[in-house]
Protein backbone atom coordinates (compact mmCIF):
# COMPACT_ATOMS: atom_id res chain seq x y z
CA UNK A 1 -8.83 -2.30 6.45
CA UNK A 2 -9.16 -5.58 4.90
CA UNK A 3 -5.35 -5.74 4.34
CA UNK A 4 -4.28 -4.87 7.41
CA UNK A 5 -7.10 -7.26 9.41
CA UNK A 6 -5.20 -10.17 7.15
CA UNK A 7 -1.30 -9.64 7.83
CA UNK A 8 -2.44 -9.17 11.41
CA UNK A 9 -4.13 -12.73 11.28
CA UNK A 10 -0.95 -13.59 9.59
CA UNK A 11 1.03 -12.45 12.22
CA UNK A 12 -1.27 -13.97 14.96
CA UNK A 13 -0.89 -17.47 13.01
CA UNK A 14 2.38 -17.01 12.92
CA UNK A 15 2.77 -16.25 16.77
CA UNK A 16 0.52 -19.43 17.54
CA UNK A 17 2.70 -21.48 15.10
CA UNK A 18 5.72 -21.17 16.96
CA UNK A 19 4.28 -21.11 20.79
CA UNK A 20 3.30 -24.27 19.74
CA UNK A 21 6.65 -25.39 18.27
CA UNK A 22 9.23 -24.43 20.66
CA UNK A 23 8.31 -26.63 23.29
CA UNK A 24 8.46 -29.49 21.45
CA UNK A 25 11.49 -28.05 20.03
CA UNK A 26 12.93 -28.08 23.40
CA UNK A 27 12.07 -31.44 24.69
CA UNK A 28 13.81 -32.96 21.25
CA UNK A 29 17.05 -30.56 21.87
CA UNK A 30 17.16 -31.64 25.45
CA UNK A 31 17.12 -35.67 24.59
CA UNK A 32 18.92 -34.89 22.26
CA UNK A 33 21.63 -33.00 24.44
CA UNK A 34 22.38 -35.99 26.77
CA UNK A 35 25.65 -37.95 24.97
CA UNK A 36 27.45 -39.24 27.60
CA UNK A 37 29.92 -40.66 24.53
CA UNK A 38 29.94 -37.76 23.22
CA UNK A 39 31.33 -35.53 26.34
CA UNK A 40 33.48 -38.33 27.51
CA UNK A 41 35.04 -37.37 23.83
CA UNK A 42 35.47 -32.93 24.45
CA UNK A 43 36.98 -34.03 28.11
CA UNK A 44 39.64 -36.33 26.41
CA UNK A 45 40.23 -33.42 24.11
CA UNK A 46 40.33 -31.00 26.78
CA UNK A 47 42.91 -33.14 28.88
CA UNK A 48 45.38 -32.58 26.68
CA UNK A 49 47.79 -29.56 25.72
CA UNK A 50 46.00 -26.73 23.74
CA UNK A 51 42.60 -27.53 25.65
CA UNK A 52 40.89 -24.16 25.18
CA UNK A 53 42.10 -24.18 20.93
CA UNK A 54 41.53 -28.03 20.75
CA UNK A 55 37.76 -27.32 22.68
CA UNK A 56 36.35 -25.44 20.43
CA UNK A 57 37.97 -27.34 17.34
CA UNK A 58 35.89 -30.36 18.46
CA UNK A 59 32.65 -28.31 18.97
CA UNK A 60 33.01 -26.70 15.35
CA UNK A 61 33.51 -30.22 13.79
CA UNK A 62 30.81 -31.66 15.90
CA UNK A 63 28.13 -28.89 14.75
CA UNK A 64 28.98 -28.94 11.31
CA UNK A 65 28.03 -32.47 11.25
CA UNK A 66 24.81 -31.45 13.62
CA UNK A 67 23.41 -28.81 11.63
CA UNK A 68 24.01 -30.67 8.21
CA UNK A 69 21.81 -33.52 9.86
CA UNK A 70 19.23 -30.99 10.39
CA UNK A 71 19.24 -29.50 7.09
CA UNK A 72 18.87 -32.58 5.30
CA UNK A 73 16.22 -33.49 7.19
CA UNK A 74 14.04 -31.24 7.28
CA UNK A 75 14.42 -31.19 3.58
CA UNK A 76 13.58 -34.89 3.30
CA UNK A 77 10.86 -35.09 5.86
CA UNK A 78 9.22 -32.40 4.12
CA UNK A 79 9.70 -34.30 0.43
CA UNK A 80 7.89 -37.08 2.03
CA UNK A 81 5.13 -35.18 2.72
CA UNK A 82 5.64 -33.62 6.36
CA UNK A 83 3.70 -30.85 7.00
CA UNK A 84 0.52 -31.87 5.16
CA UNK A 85 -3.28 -32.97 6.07
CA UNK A 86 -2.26 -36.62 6.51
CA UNK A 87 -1.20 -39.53 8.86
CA UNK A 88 2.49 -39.06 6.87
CA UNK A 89 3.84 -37.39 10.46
CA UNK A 90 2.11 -40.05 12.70
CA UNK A 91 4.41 -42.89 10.90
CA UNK A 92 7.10 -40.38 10.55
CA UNK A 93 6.99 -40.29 14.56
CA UNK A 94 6.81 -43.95 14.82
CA UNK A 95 9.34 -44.62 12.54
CA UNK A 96 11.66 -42.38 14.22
CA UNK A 97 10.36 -44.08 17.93
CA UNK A 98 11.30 -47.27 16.30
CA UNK A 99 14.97 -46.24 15.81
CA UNK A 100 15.32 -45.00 19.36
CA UNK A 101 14.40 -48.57 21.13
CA UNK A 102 16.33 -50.36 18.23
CA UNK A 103 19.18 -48.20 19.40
CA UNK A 104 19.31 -49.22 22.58
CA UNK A 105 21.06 -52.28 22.12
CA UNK A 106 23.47 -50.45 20.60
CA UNK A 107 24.00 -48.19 23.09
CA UNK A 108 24.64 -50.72 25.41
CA UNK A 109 27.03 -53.05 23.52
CA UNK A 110 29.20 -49.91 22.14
CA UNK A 111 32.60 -50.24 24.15
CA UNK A 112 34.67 -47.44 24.49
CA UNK A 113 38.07 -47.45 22.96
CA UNK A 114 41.35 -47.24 25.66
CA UNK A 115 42.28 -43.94 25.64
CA UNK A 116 46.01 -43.04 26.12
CA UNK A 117 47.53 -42.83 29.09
CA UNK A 118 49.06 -39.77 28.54
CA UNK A 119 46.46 -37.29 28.73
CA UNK A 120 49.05 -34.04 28.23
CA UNK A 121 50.14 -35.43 25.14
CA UNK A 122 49.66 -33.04 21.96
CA UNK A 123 46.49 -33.19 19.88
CA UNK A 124 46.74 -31.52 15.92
CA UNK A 125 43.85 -28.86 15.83
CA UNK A 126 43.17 -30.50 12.71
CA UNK A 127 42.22 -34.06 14.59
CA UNK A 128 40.42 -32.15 16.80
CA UNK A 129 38.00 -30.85 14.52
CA UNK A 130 37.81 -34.01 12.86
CA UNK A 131 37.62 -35.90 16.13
CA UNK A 132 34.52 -33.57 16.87
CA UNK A 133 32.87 -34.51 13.47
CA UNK A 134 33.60 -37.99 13.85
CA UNK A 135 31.78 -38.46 17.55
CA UNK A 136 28.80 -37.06 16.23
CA UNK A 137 28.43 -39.31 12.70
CA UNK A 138 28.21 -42.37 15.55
CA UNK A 139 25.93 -40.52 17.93
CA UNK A 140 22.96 -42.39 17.34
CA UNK A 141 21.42 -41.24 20.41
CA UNK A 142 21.57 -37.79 19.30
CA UNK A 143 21.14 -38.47 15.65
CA UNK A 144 18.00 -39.74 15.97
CA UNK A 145 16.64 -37.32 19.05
CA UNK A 146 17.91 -34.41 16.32
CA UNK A 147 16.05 -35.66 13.22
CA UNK A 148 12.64 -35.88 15.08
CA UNK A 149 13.04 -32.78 16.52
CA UNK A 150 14.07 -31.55 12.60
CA UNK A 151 10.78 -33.56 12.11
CA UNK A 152 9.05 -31.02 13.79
CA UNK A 153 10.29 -28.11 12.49
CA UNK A 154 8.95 -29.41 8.55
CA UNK A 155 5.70 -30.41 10.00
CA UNK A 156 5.22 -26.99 11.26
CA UNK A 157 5.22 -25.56 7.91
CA UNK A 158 7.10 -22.38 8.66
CA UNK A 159 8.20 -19.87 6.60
CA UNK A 160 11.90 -19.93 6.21
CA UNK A 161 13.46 -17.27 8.83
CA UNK A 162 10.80 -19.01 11.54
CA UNK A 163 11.97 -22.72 10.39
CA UNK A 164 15.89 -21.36 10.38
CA UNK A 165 15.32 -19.89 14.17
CA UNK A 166 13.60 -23.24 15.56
CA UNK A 167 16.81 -24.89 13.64
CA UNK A 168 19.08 -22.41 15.54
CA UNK A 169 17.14 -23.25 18.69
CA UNK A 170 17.23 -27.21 18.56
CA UNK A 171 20.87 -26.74 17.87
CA UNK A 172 21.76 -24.58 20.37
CA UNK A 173 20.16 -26.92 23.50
CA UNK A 174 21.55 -30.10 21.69
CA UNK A 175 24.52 -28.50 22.05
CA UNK A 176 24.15 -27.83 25.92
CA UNK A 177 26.00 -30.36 27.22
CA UNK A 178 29.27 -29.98 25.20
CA UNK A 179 28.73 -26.03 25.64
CA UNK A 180 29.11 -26.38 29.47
CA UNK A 181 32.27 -28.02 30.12
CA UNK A 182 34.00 -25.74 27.34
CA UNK A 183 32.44 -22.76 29.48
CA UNK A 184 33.48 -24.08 32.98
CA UNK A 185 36.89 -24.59 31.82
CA UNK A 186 37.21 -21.03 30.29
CA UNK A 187 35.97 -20.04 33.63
CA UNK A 188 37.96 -21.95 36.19
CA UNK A 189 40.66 -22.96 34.51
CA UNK A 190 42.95 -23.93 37.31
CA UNK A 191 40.47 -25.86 38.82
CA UNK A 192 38.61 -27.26 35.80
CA UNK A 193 40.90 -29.97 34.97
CA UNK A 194 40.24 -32.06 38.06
CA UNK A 195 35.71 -31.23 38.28
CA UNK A 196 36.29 -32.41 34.46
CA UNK A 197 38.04 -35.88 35.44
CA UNK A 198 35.67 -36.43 37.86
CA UNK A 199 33.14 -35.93 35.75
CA UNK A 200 34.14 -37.68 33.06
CA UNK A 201 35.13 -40.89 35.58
CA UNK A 202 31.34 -40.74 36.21
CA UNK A 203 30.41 -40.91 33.13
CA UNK A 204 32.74 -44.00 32.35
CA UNK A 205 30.44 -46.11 34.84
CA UNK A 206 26.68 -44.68 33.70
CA UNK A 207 27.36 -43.59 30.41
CA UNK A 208 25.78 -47.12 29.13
CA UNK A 209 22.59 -46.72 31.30
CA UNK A 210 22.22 -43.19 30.64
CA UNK A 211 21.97 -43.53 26.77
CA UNK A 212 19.46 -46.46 27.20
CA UNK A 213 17.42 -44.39 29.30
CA UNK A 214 17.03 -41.75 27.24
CA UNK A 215 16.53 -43.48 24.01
CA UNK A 216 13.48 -45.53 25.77
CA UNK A 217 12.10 -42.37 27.10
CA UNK A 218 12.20 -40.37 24.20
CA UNK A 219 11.71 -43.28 22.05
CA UNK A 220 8.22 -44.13 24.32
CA UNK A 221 6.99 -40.60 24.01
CA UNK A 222 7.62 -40.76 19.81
CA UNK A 223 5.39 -43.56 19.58
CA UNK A 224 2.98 -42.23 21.82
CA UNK A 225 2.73 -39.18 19.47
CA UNK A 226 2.68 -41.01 16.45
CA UNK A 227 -0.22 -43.45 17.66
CA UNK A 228 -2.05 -40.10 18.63
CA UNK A 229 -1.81 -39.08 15.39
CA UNK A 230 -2.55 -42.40 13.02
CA UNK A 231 -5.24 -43.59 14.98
C-alpha cells in the first residue's frame, strides 16, 4: 500500500511539475519564435529554384543549430546550480534579461545585406542548409529567448524523458514562424510566391522595430522574474 501511495505521489509531482512548466515553456518558445531576420532569410531561400528542397534544407540547418543551443544549455545552467534551493535562477533570469535589452541596440543597427536581384537564380542544397545554420548562430533575438526558456527546463529538475519533451516543445513553437511559410507554400504553391513577397516586403520595413520590441518585452518580464526571485 505504501508503495503504491508513493509512485502515485510521484506521479502527481510529476503531473504538477510540468503544468507548471509548459506555460512558461510556451511564452519563451513564442518570443522566441518572432525573427523577422530570420524569415526574411527561408523567403529568400524559397524565391529561388528548388524552393520546396532548398525550404526544408534551411529549416534542418537552422534546428540543428537550435536544438544544440538547447542542449548545451540546459547542461550548463544546471552545472551552475539551476534547479536548486537558491537565488542561482533569480540572477540566472536577470542575467539572461540583461542580454535581451543589451541586444536591442543590436537589433536595431544590424543592416541587412542586398540580396540578389535575381531571385530564380539556383541555390546548392548544401548552402541552403548551411545558410539555415548560419541565420540562426546570429539570431540573438532568438538565442537568448531559447536559452531562458532552456533555463527553465534545468530549473524544473525533470527527469530526463519530461526535460527531453519540454525541449521538443520549446523547439517546436520557436520554430513556428519558419514552419508556416514552408507549410503555406506546400499548400498553395501557385499562389504562395507572391503572399510570401508581400510578406517578406513587410518585414523589410518593421523587421527592426519588431526585434526591439520583443527583446524589451521579454527582456522586462526576465527581470521581473528574477527580482521576484532574489529579493
Amino acid at each position: 500500500m505504501d508503495c503504491r501511495f508513493g509512485q502515485a505521489a510521484a506521479i502527481w509531482n510529476r503531473i504538477n511539475a510540468m503544468a507548471g512548466l509548459i506555460p512558461r515553456v510556451i511564452i519563451a518558445g513564442l518570443a522566441a519564435s518572432i525573427s523577422p531576420v530570420a524569415v526574411m532569410f527561408l523567403l529568400s531561400v524559397m524565391m529561388r529554384k528548388h524552393a520546396r528542397r532548398n525550404s526544408l534544407l534551411f529549416l534542418l540547418g537552422f534546428t540543428l543549430v537550435l536544438i544544440a543551443f538547447g542542449v548545451v544549455g540546459i547542461l550548463v545552467f544546471r552545472a551552475g546550480g539551476s534547479g536548486v534551493k537558491s537565488k542561482v535562477d533569480g540572477y540566472i533570469d536577470l542575467g539572461l534579461g540583461v542580454l535581451c535589452l543589451a541586444a536591442i541596440p543590436i537589433s536595431l543597427r544590424r543592416k541587412r545585406k542586398q540580396e540578389e536581384t535575381e531571385t530564380e537564380k539556383d541555390l546548392k542544397a548544401p548552402r541552403a542548409f548551411l545558410l539555415g545554420a548560419a541565420s540562426m548562430l546570429v539570431n540573438t533575438s532568438t538565442i537568448v529567448c531559447y536559452l531562458a526558456g532552456a533555463h527553465e527546463i534545468s530549473a524544473a529538475k525533470l527527469k530526463f524523458s519530461d526535460s527531453l519533451f519540454a525541449l521538443v516543445l520549446l523547439t517546436a513553437i520557436t520554430l513556428l514562424t519558419l514552419l508556416i511559410p514552408i507549410a503555406v507554400y506546400y499548400a498553395f504553391p501557385t499562389k504562395a510566391e507572391r503572399v510570401l513577397g508581400s510578406l517578406n516586403a513587410w518585414l523589410s520595413r518593421h523587421s527592426k522595430v519588431i526585434g526591439a520590441a520583443v527583446l524589451l518585452l521579454f527582456g522586462a518580464y526576465l527581470l521581473a522574474k528574477g527580482l521576484k526571485a532574489v529579493v
